[in-house]
C-alpha atoms as a PDB file:
ATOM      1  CA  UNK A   1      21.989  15.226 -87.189  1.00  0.00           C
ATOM      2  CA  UNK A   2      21.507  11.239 -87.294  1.00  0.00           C
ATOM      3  CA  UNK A   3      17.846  10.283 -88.786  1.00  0.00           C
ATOM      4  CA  UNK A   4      15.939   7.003 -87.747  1.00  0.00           C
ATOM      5  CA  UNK A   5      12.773   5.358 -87.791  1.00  0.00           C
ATOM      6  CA  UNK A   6      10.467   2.198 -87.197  1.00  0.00           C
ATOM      7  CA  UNK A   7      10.170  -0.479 -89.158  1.00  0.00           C
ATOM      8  CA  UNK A   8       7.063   1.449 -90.824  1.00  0.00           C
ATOM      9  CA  UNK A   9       7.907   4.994 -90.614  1.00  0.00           C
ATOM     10  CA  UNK A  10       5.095   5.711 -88.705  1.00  0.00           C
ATOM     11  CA  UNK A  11       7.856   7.429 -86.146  1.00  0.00           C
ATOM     12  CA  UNK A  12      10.725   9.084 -87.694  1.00  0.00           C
ATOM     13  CA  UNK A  13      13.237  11.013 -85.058  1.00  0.00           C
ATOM     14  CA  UNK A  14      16.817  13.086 -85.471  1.00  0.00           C
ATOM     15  CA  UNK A  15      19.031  12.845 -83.182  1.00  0.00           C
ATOM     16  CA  UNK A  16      22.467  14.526 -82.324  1.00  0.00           C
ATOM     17  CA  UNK A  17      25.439  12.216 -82.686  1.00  0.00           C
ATOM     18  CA  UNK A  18      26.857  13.564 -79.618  1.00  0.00           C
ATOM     19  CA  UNK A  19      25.769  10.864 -77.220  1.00  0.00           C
ATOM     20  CA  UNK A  20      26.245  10.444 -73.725  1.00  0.00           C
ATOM     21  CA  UNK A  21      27.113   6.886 -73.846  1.00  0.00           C
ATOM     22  CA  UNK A  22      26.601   4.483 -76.599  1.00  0.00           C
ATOM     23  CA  UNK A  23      26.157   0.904 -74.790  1.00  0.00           C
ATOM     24  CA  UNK A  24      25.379  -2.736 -75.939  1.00  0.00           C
ATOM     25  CA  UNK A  25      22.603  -3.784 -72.725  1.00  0.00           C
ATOM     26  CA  UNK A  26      22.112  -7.847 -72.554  1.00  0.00           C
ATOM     27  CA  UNK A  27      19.897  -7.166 -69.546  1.00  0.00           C
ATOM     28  CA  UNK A  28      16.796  -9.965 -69.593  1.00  0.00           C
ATOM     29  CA  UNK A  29      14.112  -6.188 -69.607  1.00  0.00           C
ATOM     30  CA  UNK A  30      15.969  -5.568 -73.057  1.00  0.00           C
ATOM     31  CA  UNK A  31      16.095  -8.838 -74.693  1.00  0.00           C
ATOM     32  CA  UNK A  32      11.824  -9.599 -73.610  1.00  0.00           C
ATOM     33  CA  UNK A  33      10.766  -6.021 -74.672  1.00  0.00           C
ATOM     34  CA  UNK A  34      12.350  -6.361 -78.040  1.00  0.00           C
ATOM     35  CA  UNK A  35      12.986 -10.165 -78.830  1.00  0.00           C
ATOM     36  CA  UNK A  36      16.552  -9.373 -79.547  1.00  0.00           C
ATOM     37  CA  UNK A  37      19.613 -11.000 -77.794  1.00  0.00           C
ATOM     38  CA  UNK A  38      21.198  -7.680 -76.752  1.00  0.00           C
ATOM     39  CA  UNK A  39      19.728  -3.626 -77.465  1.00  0.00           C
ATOM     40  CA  UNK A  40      22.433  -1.023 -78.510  1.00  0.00           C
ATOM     41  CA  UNK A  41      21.166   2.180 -76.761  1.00  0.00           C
ATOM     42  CA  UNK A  42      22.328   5.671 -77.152  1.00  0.00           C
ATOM     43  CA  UNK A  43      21.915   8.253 -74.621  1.00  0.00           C
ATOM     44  CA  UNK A  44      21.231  12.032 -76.064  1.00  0.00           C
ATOM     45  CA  UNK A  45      19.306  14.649 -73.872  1.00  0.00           C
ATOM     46  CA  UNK A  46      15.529  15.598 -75.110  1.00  0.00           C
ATOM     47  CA  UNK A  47      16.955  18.928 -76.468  1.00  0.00           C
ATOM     48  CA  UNK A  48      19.332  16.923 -78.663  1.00  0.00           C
ATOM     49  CA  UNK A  49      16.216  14.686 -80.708  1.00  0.00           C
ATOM     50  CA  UNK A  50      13.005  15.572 -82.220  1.00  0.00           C
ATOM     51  CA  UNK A  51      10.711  13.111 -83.004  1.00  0.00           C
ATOM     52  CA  UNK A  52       7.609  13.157 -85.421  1.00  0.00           C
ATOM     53  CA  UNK A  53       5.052  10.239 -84.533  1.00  0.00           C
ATOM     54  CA  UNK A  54       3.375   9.216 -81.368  1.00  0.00           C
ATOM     55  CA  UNK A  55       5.200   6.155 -79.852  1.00  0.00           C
ATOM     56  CA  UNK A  56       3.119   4.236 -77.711  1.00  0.00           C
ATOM     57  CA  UNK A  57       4.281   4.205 -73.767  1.00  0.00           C
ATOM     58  CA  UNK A  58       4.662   1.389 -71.717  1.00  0.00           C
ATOM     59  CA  UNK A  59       5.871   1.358 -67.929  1.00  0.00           C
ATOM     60  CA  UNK A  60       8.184  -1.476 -67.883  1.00  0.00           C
ATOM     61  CA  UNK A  61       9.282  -1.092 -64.163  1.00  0.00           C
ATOM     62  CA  UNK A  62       8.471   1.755 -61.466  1.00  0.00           C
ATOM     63  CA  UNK A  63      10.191   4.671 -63.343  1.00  0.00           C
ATOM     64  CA  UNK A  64      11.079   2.798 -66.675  1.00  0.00           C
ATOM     65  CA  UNK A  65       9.144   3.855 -69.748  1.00  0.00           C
ATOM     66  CA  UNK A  66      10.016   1.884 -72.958  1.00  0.00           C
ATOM     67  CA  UNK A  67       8.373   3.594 -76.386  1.00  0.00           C
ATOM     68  CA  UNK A  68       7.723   2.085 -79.096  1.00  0.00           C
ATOM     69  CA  UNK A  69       5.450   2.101 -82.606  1.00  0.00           C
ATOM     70  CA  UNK A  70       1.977   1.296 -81.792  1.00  0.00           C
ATOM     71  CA  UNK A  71       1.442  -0.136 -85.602  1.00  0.00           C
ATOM     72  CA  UNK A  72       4.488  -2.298 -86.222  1.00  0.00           C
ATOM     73  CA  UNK A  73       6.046  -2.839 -82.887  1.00  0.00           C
ATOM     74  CA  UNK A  74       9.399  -0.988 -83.012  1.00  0.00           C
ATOM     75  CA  UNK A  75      11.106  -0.624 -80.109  1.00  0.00           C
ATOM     76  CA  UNK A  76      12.521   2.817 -79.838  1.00  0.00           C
ATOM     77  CA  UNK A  77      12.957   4.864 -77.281  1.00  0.00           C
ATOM     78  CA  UNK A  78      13.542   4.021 -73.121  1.00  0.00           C
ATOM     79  CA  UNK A  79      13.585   7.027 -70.387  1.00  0.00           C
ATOM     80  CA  UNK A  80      13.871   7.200 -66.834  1.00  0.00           C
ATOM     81  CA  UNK A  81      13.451  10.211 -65.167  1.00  0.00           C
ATOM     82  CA  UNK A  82      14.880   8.691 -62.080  1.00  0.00           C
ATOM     83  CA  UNK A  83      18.198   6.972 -63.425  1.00  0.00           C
ATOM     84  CA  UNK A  84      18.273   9.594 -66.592  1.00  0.00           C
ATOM     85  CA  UNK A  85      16.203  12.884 -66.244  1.00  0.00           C
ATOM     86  CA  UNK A  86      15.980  14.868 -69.109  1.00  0.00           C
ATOM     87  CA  UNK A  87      17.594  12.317 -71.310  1.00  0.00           C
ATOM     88  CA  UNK A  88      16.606   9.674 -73.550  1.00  0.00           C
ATOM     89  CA  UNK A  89      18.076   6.201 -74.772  1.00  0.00           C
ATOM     90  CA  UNK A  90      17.766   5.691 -78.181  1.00  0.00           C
ATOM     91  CA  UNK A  91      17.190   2.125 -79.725  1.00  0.00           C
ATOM     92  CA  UNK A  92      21.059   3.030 -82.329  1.00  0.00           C
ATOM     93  CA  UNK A  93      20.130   0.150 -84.430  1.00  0.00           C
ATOM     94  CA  UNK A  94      17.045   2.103 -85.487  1.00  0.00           C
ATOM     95  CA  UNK A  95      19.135   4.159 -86.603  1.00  0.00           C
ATOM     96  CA  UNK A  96      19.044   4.769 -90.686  1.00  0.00           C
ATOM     97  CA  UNK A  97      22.728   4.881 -90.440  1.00  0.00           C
ATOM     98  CA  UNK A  98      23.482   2.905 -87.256  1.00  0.00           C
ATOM     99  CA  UNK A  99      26.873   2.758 -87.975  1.00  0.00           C
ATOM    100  CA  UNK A 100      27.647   6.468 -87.416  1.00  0.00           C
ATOM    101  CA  UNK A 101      27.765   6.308 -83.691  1.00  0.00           C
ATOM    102  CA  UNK A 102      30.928   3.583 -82.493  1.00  0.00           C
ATOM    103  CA  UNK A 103      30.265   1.194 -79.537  1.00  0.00           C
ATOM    104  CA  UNK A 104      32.034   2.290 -76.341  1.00  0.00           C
ATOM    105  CA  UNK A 105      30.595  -0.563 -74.070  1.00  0.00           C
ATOM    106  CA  UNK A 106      28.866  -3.506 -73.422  1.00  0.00           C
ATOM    107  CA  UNK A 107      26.769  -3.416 -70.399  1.00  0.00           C
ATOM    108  CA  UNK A 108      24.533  -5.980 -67.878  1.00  0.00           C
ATOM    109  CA  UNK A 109      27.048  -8.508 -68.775  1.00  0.00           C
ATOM    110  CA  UNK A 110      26.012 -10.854 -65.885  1.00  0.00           C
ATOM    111  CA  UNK A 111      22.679 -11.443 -67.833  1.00  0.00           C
ATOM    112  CA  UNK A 112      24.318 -12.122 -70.984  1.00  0.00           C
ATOM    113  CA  UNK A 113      22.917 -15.344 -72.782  1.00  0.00           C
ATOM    114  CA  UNK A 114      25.625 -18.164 -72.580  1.00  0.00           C
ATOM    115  CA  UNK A 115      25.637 -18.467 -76.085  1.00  0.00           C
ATOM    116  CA  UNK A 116      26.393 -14.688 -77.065  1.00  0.00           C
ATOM    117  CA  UNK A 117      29.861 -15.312 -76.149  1.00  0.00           C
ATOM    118  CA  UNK A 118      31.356 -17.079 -78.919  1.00  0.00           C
ATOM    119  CA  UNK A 119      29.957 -15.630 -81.785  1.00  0.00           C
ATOM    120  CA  UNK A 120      33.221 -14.977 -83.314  1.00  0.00           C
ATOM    121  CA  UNK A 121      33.534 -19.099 -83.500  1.00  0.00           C
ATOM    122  CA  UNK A 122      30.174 -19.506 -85.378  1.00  0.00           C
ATOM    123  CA  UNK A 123      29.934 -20.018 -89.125  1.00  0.00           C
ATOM    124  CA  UNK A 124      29.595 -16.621 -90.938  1.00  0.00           C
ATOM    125  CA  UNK A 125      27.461 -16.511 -94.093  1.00  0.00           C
ATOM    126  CA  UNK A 126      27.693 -12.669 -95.461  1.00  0.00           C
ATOM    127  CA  UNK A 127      23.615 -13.517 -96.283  1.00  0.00           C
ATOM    128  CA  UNK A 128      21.592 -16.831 -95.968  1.00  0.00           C
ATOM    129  CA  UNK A 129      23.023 -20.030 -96.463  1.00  0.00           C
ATOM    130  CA  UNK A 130      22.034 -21.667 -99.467  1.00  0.00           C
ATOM    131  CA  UNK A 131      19.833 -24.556 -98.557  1.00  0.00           C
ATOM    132  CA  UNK A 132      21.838 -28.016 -97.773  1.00  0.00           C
ATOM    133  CA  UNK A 133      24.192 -25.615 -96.110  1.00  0.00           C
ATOM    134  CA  UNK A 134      25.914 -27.042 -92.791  1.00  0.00           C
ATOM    135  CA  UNK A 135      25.853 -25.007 -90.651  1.00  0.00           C
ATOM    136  CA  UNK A 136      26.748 -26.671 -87.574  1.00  0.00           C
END
């Protein structure tokens, strides 16, 4: 079992590593509900996580519900009981080990921001840049 949190700890969950898929989403819903240029979400059905904490609800679209910590703001958790019933997505980079699941796919390419596409081009500092650094 994988183990994750919020920023807080407020909600801890364990989750099977078996997931259904395990995608990168740059849809524009993703990147407003969590500030982030892309959401890594892992699919597991509600037998396969437990979660201690009450997340906050929010319906983000007719069906969508996005969950999240109600004290620091973590986004967690999305369902759909249309699209995915009896499943949950899982915010992976929440993850306390987020490495233990591997990508499989990036999806809602079409709303990718322009600038997400050359990353590997960008200056690379393994932590901040010391100040004076150029890093254009």
């Amino acid at each position: 079992m994988l183990t994750g949190r919020c920023h807080c700890g407020a909600i801890r969950y364990q989750m099977s590593s078996q997931t259904i898929h395990h995608a990168l989403c740059h849809c524009q819903d993703c990147r407003r509900s969590t500030g982030a240029p892309a959401v890594s979400w892992g699919l597991v059905t509600v037998g396969n996580i437990t979660i201690a904490g009450s997340p906050k609800v929010y319906a983000s679209s007719e069906h969508g519900r996005r969950h999240f910590c109600g004290d620091c703001g973590t986004s967690l958790f999305y369902t759909n009981d249309v699209i995915f019933p009896g499943q949950i997505d899982v915010q992976t980079a929440t993850l306390d080990e987020p490495d233990s699941i591997p990508l499989q796919a990036q999806i809602q390419t079409a709303e990718r921001i322009g600038w997400m596409n050359d990353l590997d081009v960008l200056p690379n500092f393994v932590r901040y840049p010391p100040i004076g650094t150029d890093t254009a």
